[in-house]
Protein backbone atom coordinates (compact mmCIF):
# COMPACT_ATOMS: atom_id res chain seq x y z
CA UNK A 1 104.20 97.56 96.21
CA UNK A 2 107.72 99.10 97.28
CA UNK A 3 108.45 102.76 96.01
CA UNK A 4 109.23 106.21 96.70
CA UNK A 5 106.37 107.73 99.21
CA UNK A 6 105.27 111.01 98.95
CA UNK A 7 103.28 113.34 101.08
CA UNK A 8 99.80 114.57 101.22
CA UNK A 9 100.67 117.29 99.13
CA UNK A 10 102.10 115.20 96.44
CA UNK A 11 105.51 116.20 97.16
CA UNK A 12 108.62 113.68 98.10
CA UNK A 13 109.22 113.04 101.48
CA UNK A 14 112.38 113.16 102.93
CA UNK A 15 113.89 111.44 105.98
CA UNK A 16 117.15 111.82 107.39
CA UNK A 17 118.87 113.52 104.38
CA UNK A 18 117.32 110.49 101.77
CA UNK A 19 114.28 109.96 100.15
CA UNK A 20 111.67 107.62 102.34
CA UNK A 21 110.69 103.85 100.90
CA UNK A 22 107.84 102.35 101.90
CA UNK A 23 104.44 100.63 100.21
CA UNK A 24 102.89 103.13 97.65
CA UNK A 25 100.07 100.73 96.99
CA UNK A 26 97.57 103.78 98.39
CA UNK A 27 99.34 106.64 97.07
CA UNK A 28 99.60 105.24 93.46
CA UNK A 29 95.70 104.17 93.48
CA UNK A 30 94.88 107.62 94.43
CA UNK A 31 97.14 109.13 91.54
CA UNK A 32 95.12 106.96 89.42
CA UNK A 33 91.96 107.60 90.65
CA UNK A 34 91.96 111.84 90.49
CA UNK A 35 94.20 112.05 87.23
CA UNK A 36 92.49 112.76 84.14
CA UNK A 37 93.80 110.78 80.71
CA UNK A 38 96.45 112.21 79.63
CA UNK A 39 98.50 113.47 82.49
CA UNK A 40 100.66 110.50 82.30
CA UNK A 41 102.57 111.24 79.10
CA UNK A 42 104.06 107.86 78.67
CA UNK A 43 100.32 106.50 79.05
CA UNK A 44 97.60 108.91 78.04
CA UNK A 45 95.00 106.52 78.24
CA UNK A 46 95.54 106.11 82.15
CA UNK A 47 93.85 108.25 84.39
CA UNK A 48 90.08 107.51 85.98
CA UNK A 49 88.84 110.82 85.75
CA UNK A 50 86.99 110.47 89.64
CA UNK A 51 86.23 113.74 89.53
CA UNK A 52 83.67 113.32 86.40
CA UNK A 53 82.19 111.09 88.52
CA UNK A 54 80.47 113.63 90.69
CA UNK A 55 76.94 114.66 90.66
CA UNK A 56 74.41 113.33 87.77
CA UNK A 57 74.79 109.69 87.33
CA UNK A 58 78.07 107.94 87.27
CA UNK A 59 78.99 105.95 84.57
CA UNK A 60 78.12 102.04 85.18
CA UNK A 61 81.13 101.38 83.32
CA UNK A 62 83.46 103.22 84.84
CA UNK A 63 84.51 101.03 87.74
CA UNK A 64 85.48 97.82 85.65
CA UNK A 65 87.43 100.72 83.28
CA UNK A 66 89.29 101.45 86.79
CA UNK A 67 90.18 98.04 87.83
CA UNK A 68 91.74 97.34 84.73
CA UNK A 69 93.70 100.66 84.89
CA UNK A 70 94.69 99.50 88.49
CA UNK A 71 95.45 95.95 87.90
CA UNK A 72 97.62 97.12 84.77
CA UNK A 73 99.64 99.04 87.35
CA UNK A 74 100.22 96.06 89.33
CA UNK A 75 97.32 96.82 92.09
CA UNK A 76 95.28 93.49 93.09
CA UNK A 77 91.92 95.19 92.40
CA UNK A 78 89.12 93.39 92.26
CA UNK A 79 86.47 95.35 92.55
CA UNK A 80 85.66 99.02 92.75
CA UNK A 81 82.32 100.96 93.94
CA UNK A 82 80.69 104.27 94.50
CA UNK A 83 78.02 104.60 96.87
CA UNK A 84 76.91 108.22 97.55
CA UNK A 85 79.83 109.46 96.30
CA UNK A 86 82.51 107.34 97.72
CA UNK A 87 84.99 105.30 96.14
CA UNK A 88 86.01 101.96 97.62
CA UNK A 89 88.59 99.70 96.39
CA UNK A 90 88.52 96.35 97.31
C-alpha cells in the first residue's frame, strides 16, 4: 500500500522540500492497532483498542475483530496473535 509516510512521532515526513511516498502498510496497521473507536471520525467503529489488551486476560475475540478492521482497510491480514503481550500480524 502506497501513501504518505510519516515518522515515529506520527508527524509527516518531509524530503527535499515535498512530502515522502512510500508503503504505509506498517504505519497504517499500527494506527489501527493503538487507536481507540472513535478517533477516526469518518469511522468510529475502527480502532483495536491494543492497549485494553494489557494485563488480565485478553479478549479471545479480539484478534478476528482486528483482522477484519485490517482487511477492511485494505491490509492482507490473515491472522493476528498475542503471546505474552505481543502482537503479531501475519
Amino acid at each position: 500500500m502506497t501513501g504518505i509516510m510519516t515518522g515515529e512521532d506520527g508527524e509527516l515526513l518531509v524530503e527535499g522540500g515535498t512530502l515522502k511516498i512510500g508503503d504505509t502498510t506498517g504505519q497504517t496497521v499500527e494506527a489501527v492497532l493503538l487507536t481507540m473507536r472513535g478517533e477516526w471520525k469518518e469511522f468510529p467503529l475502527l480502532g483495536g483498542e491494543a492497549a485494553r489488551q494489557l494485563g488480565g486476560s485478553p479478549d479471545v475475540m479480539w484478534p478476528g475483530e482486528v483482522r477484519e478492521m485490517l482487511v477492511a482497510c485494505g491490509i492482507q491480514a490473515r491472522r493476528v496473535k498475542i503471546e505474552d503481550n505481543v502482537i503479531t500480524v501475519e
